[in-house]
Protein backbone atom coordinates (compact mmCIF):
# COMPACT_ATOMS: atom_id res chain seq x y z
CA UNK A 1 0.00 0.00 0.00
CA UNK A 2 1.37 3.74 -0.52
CA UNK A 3 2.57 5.57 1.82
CA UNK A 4 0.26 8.49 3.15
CA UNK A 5 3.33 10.31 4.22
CA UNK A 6 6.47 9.81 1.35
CA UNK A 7 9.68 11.32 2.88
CA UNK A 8 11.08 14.48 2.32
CA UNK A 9 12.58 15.46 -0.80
CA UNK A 10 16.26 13.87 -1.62
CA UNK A 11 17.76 17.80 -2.47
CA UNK A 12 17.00 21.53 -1.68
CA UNK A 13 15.68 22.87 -4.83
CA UNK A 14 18.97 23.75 -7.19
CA UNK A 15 20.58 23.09 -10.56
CA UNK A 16 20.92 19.23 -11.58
CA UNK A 17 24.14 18.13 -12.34
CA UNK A 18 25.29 17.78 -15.85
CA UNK A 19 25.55 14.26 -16.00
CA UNK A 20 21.74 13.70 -14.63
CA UNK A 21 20.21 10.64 -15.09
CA UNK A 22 16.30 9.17 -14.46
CA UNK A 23 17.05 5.86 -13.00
CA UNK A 24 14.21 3.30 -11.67
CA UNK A 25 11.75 4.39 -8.96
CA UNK A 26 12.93 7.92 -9.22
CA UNK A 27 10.94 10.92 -10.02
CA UNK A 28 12.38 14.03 -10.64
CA UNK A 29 10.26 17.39 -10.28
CA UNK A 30 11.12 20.38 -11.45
CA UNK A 31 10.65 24.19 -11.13
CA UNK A 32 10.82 27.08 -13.81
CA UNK A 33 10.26 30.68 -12.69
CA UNK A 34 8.39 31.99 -15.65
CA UNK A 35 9.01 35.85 -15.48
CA UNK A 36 12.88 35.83 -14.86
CA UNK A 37 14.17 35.50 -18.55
CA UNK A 38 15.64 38.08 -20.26
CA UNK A 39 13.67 39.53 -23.73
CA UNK A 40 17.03 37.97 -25.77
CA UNK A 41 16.17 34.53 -23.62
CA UNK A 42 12.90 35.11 -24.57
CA UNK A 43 13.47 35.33 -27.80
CA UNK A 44 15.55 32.52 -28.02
CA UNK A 45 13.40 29.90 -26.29
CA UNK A 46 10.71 30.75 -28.35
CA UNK A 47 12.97 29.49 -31.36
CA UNK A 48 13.21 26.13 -29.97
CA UNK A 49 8.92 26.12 -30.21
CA UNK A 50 7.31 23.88 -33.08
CA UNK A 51 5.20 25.69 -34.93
CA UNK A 52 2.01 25.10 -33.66
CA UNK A 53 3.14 26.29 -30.24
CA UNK A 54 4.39 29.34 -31.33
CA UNK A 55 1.10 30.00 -33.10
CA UNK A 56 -0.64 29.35 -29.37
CA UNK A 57 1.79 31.82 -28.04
CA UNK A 58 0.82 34.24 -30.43
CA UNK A 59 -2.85 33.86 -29.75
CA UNK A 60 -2.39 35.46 -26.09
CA UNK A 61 -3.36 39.18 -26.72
CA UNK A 62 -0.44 40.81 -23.37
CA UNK A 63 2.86 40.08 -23.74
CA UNK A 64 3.32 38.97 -20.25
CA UNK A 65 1.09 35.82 -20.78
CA UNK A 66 2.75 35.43 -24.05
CA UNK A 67 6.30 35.46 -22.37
CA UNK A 68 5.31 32.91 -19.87
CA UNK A 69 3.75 30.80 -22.17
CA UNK A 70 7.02 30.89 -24.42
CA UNK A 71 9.14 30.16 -21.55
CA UNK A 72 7.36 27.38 -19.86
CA UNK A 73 7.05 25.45 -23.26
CA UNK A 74 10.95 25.73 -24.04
CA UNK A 75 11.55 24.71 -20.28
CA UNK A 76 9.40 21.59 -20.86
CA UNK A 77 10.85 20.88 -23.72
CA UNK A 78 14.72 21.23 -22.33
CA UNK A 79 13.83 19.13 -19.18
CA UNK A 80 12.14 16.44 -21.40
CA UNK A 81 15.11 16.86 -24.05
CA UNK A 82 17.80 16.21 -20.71
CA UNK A 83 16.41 12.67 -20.22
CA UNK A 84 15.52 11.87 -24.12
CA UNK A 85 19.15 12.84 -25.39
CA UNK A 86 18.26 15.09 -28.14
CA UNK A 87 17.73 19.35 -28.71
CA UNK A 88 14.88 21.00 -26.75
CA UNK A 89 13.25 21.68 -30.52
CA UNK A 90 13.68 18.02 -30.88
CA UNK A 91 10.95 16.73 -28.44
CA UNK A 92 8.51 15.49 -30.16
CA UNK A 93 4.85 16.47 -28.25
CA UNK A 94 1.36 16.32 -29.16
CA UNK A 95 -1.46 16.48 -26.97
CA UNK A 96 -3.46 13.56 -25.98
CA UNK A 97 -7.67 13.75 -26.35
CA UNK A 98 -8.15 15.38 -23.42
CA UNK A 99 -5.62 18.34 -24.11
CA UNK A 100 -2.64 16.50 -21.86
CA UNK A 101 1.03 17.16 -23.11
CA UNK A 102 2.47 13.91 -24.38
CA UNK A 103 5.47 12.41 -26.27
CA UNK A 104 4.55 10.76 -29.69
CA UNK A 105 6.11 9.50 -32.58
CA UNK A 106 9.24 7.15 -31.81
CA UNK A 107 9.48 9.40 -28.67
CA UNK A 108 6.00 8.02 -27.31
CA UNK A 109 6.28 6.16 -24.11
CA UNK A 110 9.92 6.76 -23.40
CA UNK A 111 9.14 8.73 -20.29
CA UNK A 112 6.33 9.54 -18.02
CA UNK A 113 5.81 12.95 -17.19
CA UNK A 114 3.22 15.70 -16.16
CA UNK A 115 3.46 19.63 -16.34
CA UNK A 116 1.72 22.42 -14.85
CA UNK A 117 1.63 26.05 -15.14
CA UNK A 118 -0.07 28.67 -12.81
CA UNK A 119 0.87 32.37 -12.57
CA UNK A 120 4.46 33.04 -13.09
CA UNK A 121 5.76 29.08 -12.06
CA UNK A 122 5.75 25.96 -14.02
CA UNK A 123 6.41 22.52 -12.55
CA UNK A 124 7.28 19.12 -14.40
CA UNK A 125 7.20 15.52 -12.87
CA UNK A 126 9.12 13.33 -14.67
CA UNK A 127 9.46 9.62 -14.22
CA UNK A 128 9.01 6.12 -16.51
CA UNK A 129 7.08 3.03 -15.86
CA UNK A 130 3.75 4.63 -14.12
CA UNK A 131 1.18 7.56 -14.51
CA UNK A 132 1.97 10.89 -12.41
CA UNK A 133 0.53 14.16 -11.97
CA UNK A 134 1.42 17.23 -10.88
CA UNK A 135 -0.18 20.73 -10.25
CA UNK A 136 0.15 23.88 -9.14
CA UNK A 137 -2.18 27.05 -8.45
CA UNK A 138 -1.20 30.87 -7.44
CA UNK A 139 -3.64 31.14 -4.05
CA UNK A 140 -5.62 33.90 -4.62
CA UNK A 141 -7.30 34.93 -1.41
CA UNK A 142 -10.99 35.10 -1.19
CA UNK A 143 -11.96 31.68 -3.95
CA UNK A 144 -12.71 29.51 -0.95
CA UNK A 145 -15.99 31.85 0.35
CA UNK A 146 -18.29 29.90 -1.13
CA UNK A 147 -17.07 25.98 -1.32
CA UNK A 148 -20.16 24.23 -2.48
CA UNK A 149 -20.15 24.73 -6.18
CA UNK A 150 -21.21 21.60 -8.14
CA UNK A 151 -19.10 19.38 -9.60
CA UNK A 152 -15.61 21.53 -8.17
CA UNK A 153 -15.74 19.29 -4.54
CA UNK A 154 -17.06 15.79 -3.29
CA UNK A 155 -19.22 16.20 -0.20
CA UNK A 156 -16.90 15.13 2.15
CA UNK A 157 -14.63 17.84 1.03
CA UNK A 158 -16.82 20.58 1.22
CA UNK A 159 -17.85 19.18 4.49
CA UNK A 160 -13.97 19.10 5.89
CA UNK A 161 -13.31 22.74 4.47
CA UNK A 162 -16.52 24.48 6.63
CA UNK A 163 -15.49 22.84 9.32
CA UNK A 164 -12.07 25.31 9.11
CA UNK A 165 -12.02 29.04 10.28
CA UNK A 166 -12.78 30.71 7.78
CA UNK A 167 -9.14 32.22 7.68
CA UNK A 168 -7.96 29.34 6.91
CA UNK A 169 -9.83 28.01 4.05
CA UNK A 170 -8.28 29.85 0.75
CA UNK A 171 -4.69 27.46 1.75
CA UNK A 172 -7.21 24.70 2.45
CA UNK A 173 -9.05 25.00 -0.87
CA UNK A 174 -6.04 25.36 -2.70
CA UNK A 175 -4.49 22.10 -0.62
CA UNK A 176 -7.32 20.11 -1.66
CA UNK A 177 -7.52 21.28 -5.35
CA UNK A 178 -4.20 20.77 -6.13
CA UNK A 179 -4.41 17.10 -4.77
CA UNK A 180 -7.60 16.44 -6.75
CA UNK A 181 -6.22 18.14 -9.81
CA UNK A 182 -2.65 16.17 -9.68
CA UNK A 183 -4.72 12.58 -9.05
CA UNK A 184 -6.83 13.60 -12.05
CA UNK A 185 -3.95 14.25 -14.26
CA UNK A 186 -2.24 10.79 -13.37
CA UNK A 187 -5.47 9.43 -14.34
CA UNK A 188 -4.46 11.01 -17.79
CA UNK A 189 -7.81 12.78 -17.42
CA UNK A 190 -7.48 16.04 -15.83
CA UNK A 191 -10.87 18.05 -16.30
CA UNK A 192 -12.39 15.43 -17.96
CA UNK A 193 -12.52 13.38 -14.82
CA UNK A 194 -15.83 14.12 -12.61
CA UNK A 195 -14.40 16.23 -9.32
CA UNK A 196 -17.15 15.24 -7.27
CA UNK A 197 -16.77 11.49 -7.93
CA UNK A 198 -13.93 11.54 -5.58
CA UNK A 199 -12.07 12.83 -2.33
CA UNK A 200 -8.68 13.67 -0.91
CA UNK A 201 -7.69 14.46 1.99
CA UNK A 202 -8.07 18.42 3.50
CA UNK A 203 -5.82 17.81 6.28
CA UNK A 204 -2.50 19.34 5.24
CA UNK A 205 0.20 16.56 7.17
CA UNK A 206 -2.18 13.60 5.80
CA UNK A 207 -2.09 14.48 1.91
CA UNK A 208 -4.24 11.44 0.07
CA UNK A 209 -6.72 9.86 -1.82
CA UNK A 210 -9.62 8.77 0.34
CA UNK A 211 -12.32 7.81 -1.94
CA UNK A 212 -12.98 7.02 -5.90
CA UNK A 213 -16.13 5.14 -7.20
CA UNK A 214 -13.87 3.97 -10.04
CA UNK A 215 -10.12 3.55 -8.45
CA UNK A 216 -9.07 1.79 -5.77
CA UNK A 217 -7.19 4.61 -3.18
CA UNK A 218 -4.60 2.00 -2.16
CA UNK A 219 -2.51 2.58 -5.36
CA UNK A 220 -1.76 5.92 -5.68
CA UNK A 221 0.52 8.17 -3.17
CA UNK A 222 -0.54 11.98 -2.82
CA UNK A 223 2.31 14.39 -1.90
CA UNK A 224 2.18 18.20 -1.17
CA UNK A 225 5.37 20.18 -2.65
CA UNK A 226 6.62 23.25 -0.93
CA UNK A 227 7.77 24.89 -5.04
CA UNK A 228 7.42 28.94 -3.74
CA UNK A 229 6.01 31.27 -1.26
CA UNK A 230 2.05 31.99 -2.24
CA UNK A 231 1.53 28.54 -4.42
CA UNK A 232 -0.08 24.88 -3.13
CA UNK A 233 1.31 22.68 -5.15
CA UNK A 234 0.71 18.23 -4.81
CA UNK A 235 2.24 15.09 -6.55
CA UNK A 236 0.46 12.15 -7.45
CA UNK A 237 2.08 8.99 -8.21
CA UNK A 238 0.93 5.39 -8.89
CA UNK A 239 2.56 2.91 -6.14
CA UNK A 240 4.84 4.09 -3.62
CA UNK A 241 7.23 7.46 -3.67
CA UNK A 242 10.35 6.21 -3.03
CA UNK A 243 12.80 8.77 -4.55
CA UNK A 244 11.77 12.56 -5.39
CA UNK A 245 14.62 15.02 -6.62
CA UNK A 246 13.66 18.57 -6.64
CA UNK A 247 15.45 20.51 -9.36
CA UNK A 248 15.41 24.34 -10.62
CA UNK A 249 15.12 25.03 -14.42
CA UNK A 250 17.13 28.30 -15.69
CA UNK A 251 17.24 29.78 -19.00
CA UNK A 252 20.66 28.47 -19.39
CA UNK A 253 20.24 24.77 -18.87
CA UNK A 254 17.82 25.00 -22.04
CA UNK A 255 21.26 25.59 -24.55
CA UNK A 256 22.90 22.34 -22.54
């Protein structure tokens, strides 16, 4: 059975090493700060784009979305490029049905991986062998007021989260979210996966998956990741979490 409560992260979050390798039972997460580049970074991550994303990134009508767009495709595409040996504008990604990121071509299936963008940070789990999720969300104070919209929380959630002060129920709501959000993306569903058909856990030491109508809870591990000041971010992995490496993405790993 997974462990409710995975141990702490291997590493701090800093630079990988050059020689950095995804070996079995490891997952590696990552963190990209999305408004740090400079406009000739910019400009040259946004080179290393297939053309279809650079036509998405051109669809955003202010430039700050645009940039952060830009940036956190190229850093998805050098993280992905690190472990698949070949040129950020190499990666070859489509989207699955549902509108998930995904290798394909002779690149499909080499790795396992899940990214997610929220204000200006982007995380990436990558692993091999078993579904993951990640997510993270910019708290924006105030969202949690009213907590009983259909189809966002199961009962039991909404229940747990008026039981808190309500002081403390924006973090909460944000806590739970990113949990449900990260299990629905391992899923390989995301959205497309009925929020109110199952329930994590609100209490912030016990991150899990209590209840599905179509999973079994046993098989997947929830983990909360402390990525920046202001953000809830969570993990989901299928089986146990025996090895997470935290790592930051920079402008200049993307030309290694």
């Amino acid at each position: 059975m997974p462990s409710a409560a995975p141990p702490e992260p291997d590493t701090a979050w800093s630079a990988p090493p050059p020689g950095l390798t995804l070996r079995a039972g490891e997952i590696h997460l990552w963190r990209a700060d999305l408004d740090g580049s400079h406009d000739d970074d910019v400009e040259r991550l946004h080179r290393t784009l297939a053309p279809d994303e650079r036509v998405r990134a051109a669809r955003f009508v202010f430039a700050p979305d645009r940039r952060r767009f830009t940036v956190g495709r190229a850093a998805l595409r050098a993280v992905l490029a690190r472990y698949l040996a070949t040129t950020p504008d190499a990666v070859a990604l489509g989207r699955t049905p549902e509108g998930r990121p995904t290798l394909v071509g002779a690149q499909a299936g080499a790795l396992a991986f899940s990214v997610s963008r929220s204000a200006g940070l982007a995380v990436c789990a990558v692993t091999s062998g078993r579904a993951i999720g990640v997510d993270v969300e910019h708290i924006v104070r105030g969202i949690a007021a009213d907590v009983t919209h259909e189809g966002v929380l199961s009962p039991d959630e909404i229940a747990a989260l008026r039981a808190l002060a309500p002081a403390a129920r924006d973090r909460a709501f944000f806590v739970v979210w990113t949990r449900k959000e990260a299990y629905a993306k391992a899923r390989g569903l995301g959205l497309a996966l009925p929020f109110d058909g199952f329930s994590v856990s609100a209490d912030p030491a016990a991150p899990g998956l209590l209840a599905a109508i179509d999973d079994d809870p046993a098989r997947w591990t929830l983990r909360d990741v402390n990525v920046a000041a202001g953000y809830a971010s969570a993990l989901a992995v299928e089986g146990r979490l025996e090895r997470l490496l935290t790592w930051s993405w920079t402008t200049d790993l993307s030309a290694r």
